[in-house]
Protein backbone atom coordinates (compact mmCIF):
# COMPACT_ATOMS: atom_id res chain seq x y z
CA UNK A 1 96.88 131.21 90.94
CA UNK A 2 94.36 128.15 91.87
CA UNK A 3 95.67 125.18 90.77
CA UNK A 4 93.21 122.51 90.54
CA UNK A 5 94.08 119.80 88.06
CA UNK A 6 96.33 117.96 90.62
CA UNK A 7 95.27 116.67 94.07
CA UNK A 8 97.30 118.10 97.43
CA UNK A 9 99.34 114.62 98.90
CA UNK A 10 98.31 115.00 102.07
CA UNK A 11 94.64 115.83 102.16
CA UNK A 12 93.63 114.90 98.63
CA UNK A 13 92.24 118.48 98.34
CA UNK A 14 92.14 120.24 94.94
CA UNK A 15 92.25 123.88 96.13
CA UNK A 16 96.05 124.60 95.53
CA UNK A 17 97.84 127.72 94.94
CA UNK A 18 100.84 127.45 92.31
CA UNK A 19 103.65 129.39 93.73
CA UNK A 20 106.89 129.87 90.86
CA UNK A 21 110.18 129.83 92.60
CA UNK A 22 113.49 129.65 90.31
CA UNK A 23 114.31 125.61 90.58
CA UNK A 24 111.07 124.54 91.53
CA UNK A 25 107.25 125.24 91.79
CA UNK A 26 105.22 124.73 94.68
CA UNK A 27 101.78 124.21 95.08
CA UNK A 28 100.35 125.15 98.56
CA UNK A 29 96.67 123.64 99.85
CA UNK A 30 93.92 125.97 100.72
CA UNK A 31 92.55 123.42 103.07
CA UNK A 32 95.55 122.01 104.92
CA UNK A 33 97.71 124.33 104.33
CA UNK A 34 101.18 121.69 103.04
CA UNK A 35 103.00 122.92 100.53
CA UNK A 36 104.73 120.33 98.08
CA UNK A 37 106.78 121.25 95.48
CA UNK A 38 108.07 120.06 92.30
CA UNK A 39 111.37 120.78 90.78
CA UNK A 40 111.73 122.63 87.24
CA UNK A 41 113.35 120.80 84.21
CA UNK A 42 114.87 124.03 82.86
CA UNK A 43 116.06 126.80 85.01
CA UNK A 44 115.08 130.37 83.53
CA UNK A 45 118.39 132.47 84.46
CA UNK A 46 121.08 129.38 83.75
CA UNK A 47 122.73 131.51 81.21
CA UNK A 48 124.10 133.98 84.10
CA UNK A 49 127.71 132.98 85.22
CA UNK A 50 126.64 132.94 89.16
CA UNK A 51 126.96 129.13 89.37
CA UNK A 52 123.76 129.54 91.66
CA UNK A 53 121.47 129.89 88.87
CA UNK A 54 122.72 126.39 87.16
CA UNK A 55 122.22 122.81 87.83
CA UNK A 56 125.35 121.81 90.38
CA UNK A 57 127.28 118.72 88.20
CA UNK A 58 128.70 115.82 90.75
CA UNK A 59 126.21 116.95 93.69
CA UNK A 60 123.29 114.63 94.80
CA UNK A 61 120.84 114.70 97.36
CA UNK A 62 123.37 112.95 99.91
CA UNK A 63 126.93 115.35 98.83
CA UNK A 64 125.02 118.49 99.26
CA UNK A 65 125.65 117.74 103.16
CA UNK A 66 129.15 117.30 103.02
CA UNK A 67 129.61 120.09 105.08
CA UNK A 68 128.47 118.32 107.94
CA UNK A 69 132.14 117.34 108.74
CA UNK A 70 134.00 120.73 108.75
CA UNK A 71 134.79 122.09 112.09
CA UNK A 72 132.56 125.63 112.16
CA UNK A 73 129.03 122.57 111.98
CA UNK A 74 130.80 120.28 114.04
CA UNK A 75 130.99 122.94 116.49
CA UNK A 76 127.19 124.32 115.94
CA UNK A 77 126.04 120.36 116.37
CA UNK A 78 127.58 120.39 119.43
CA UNK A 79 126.28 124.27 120.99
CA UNK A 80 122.84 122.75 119.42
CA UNK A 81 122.90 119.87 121.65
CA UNK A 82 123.70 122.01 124.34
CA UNK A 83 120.37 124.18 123.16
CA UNK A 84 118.26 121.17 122.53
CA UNK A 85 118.87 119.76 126.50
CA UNK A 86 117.76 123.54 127.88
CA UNK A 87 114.64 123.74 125.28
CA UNK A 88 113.22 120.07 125.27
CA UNK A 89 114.93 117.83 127.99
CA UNK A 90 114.81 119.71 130.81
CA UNK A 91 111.41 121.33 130.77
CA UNK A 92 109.59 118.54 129.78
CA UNK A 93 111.72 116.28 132.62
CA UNK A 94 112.73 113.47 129.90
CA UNK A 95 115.23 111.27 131.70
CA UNK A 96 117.77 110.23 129.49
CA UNK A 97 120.39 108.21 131.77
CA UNK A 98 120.04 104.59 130.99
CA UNK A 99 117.50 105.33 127.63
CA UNK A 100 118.03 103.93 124.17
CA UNK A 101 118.22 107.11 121.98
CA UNK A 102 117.94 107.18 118.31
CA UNK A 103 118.52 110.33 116.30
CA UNK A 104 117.19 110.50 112.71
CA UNK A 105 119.11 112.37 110.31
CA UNK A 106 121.32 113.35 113.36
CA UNK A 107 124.42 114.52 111.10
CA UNK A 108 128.10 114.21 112.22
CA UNK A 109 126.81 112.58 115.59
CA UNK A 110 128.81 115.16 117.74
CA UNK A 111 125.35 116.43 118.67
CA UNK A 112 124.07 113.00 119.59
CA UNK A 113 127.60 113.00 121.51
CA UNK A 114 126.08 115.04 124.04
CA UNK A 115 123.48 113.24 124.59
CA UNK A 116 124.93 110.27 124.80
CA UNK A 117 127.29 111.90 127.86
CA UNK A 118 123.94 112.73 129.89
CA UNK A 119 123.91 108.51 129.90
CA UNK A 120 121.68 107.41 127.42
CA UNK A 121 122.50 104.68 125.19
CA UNK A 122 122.40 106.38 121.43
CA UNK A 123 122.76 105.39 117.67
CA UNK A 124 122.13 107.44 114.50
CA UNK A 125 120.85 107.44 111.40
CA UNK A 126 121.95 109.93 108.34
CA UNK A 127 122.14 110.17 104.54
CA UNK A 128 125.27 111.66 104.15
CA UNK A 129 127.99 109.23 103.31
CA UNK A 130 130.90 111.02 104.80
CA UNK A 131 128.98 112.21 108.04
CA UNK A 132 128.34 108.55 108.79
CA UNK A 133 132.34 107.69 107.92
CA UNK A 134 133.11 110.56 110.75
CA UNK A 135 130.57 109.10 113.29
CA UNK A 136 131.61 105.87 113.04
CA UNK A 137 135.55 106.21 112.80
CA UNK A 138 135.33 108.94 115.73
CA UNK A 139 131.92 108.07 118.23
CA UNK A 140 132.07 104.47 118.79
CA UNK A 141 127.94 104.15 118.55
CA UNK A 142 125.88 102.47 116.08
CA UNK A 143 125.12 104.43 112.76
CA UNK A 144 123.06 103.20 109.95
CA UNK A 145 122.98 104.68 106.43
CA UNK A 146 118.78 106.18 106.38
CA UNK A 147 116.63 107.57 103.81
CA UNK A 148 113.39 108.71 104.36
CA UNK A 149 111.94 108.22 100.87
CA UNK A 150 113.86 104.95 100.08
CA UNK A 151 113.65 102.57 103.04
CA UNK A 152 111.72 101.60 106.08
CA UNK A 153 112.86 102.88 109.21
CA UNK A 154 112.27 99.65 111.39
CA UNK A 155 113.72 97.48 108.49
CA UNK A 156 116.99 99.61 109.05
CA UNK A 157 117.42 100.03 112.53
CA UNK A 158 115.60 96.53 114.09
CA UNK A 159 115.93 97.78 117.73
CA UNK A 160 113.80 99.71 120.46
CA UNK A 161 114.15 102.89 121.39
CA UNK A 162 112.99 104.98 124.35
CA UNK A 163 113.04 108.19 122.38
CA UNK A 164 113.68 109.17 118.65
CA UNK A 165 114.65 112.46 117.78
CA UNK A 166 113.69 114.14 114.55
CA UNK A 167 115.63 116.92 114.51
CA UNK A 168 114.88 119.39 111.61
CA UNK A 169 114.09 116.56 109.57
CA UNK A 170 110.39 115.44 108.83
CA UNK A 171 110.06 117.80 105.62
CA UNK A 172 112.85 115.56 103.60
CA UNK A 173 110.04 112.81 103.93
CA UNK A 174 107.19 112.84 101.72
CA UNK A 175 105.09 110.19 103.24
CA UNK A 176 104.70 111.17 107.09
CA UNK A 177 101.78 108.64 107.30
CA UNK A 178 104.36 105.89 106.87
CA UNK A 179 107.04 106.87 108.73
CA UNK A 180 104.69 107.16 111.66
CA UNK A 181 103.18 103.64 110.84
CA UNK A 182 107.04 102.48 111.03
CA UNK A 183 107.73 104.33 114.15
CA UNK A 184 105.63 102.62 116.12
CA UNK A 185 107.22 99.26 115.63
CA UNK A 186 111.13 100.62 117.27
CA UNK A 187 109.55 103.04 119.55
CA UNK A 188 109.05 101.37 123.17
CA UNK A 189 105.42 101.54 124.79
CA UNK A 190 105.34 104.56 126.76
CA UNK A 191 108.43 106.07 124.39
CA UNK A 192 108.85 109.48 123.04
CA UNK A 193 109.51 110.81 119.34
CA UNK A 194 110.53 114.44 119.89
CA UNK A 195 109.78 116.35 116.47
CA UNK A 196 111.69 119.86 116.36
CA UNK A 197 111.72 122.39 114.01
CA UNK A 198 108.90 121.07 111.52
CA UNK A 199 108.85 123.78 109.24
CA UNK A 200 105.81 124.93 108.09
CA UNK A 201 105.25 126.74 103.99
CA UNK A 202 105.97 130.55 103.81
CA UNK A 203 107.05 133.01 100.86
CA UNK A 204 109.68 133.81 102.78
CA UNK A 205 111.05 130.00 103.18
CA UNK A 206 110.34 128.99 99.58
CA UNK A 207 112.25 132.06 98.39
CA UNK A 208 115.16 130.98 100.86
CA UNK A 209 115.36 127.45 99.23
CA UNK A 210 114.70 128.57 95.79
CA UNK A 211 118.25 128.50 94.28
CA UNK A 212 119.32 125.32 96.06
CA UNK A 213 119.41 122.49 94.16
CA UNK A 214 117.77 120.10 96.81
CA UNK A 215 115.36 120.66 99.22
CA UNK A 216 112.40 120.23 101.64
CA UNK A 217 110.21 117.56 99.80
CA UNK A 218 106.90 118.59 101.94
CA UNK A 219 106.04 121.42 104.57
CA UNK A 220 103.27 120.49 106.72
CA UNK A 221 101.05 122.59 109.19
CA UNK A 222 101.75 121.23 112.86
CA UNK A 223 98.09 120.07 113.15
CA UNK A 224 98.73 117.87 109.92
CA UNK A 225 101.32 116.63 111.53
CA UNK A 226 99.64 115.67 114.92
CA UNK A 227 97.36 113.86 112.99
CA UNK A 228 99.88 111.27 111.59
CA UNK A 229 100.84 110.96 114.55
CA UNK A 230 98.03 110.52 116.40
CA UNK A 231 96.64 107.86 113.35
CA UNK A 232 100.07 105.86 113.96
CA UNK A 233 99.41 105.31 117.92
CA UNK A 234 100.92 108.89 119.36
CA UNK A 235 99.67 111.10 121.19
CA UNK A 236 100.71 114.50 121.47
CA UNK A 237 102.29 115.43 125.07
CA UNK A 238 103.95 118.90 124.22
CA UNK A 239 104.13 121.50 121.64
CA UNK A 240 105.54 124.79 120.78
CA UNK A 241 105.54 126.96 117.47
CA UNK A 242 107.89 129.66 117.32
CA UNK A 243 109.11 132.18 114.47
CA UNK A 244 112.80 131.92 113.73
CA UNK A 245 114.76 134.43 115.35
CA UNK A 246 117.55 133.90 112.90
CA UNK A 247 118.28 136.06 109.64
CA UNK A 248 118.04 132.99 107.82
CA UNK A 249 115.45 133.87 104.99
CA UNK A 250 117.90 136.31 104.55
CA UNK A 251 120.87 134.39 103.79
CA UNK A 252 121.15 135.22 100.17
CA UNK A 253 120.95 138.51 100.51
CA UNK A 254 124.25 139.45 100.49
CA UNK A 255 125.12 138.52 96.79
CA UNK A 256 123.92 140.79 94.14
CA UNK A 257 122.24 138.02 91.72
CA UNK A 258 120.39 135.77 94.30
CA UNK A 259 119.25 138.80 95.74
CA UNK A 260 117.91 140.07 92.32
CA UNK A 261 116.14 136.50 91.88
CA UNK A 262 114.12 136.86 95.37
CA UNK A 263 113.09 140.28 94.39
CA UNK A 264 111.94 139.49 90.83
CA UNK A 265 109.79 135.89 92.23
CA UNK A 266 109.14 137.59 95.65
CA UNK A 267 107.17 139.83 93.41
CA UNK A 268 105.39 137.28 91.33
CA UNK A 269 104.17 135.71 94.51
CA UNK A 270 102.72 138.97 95.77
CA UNK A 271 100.49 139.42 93.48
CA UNK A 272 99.29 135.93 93.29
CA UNK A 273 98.81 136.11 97.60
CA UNK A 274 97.07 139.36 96.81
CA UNK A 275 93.08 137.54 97.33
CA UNK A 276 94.58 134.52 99.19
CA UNK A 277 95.64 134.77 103.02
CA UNK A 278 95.75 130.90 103.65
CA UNK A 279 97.60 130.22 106.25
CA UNK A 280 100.84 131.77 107.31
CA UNK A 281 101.81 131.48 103.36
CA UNK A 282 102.58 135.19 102.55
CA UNK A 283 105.01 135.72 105.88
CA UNK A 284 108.61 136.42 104.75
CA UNK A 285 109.69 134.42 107.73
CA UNK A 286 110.51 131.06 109.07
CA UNK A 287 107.85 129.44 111.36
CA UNK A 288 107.83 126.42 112.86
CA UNK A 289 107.62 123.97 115.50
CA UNK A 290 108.21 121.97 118.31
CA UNK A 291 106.45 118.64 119.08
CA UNK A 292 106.50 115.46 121.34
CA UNK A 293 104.48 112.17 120.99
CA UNK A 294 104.43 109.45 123.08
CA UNK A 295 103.55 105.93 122.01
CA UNK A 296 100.24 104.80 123.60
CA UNK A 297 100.50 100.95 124.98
């Protein structure tokens, strides 16, 4: 269904498509292809016992990533470091011995660890109050409390950086056109941002999120994502889109009730995507990509 008595945030466009999901409704644009969404007040199923269809009591937007700290993510951070180094560094020929390295939203820090062994000079930045307790009682680098929609990047870090990492990380902010604009000012002349896994809006991803009580606040297309960029003094050096190879649109598959609830609004989609091939937004997969900017002079 066309949507057109609200405006799309990133290209002002009115040609939406309303997309029902169980906690939230998204609206996807027609012409640029971002999906936004907008959480529900009321959720349809809460009467069900499966404490997946209710709204989570003592969990915020920082707690849900208290998970960070157990060993089994400790231990992915670290074999994704390990990943990140084969995919990115190494290909492109970044050096990072002597560099000033800044990872936003970076986590426990055990995967900025590994960088930091191949020389460079790191900090991080996170939301999560107890991943930024572990990093700073166990790494012995500088860690600042960071959220995208509530402060300024530059105002929180005040330092130059060679490269910034955003790791999985630009959809949690809803204004990219800022962020970019506040980039500049901590990224050196000549520096890097390396963007990875921006995802991008598909029936398969909004069906994945659609029982968790936080989530992405914005999925962009890659080319709406160059252009902030490019607007905020980058240019784009690299980039790569790739479909996950992971089952993870499948994750709640394996319980009865969630699996009933993608089923019943996988359905209701379908036949709203029946005149409307936008995009990538009827895939049942995760797509996304791989960018790196570096700051013109």
């Amino acid at each position: 269904m066309v949507d057109e008595t609200v405006k799309c945030t990133e290209c002002g466009g009115t040609n939406l498509r309303t997309v029902p999901t169980y906690k939230r409704i998204w609206r996807l644009c027609a012409d640029c292809g971002t999906g936004v969404p907008t959480q529900r007040q009321r959720y349809p199923f809460a009467f069900l016992p499966h404490p997946k269809f209710k709204m989570p009591a003592g969990q915020d937007q920082q707690s849900i990533y208290d998970y960070f700290v157990d060993p089994f993510h400790i231990q992915y951070s670290i074999d994704t470091a390990h990943e990140f180094l084969a995919k990115h560094i190494k290909p492109n020929q970044i050096e990072l011995r002597g560099k000033r390295v800044l990872d936003v939203s970076g986590g426990n820090g055990h995967f900025l660890k590994e960088i930091e062994k191949q020389g460079a000079v790191v900090a991080l930045t996170e939301i999560n109050r107890r991943s930024i307790e572990h990093a700073k009682q166990l790494h012995g680098f500088d860690v600042y409390e960071f959220d995208f929609n509530s402060r300024r990047i530059h105002e929180v870090v005040q330092s130059a950086f060679d490269i910034v990492m955003l790791r999985a990380a630009i959809m949690f902010c809803r204004d990219l056109g800022r962020l970019t604009e506040d980039l500049v000012k901590i990224v050196k002349p000549g520096g890097l941002v390396i963007v990875d896994h921006s995802v991008m809006p598909t029936l398969g991803v909004l069906l994945r999120v659609q029982l968790d009580e936080f989530s992405y606040a914005s999925l962009r297309q890659p080319e709406t994502v160059i252009k902030h960029f490019t607007a905020g003094g980058f240019q784009l050096t690299s980039r790569k889109d790739e479909t996950d190879p992971s089952l993870y649109v499948y994750d709640h598959d394996v319980d009865r009730w969630p699996f009933l609830a993608h089923l019943f609004y996988e359905a209701k989609a379908i036949r709203g995507f029946k005149n409307a091939r936008e995009f990538s937004f009827p895939a049942r997969d995760r797509r996304r990509s791989a960018m790196i900017f570096q700051r013109l002079a």
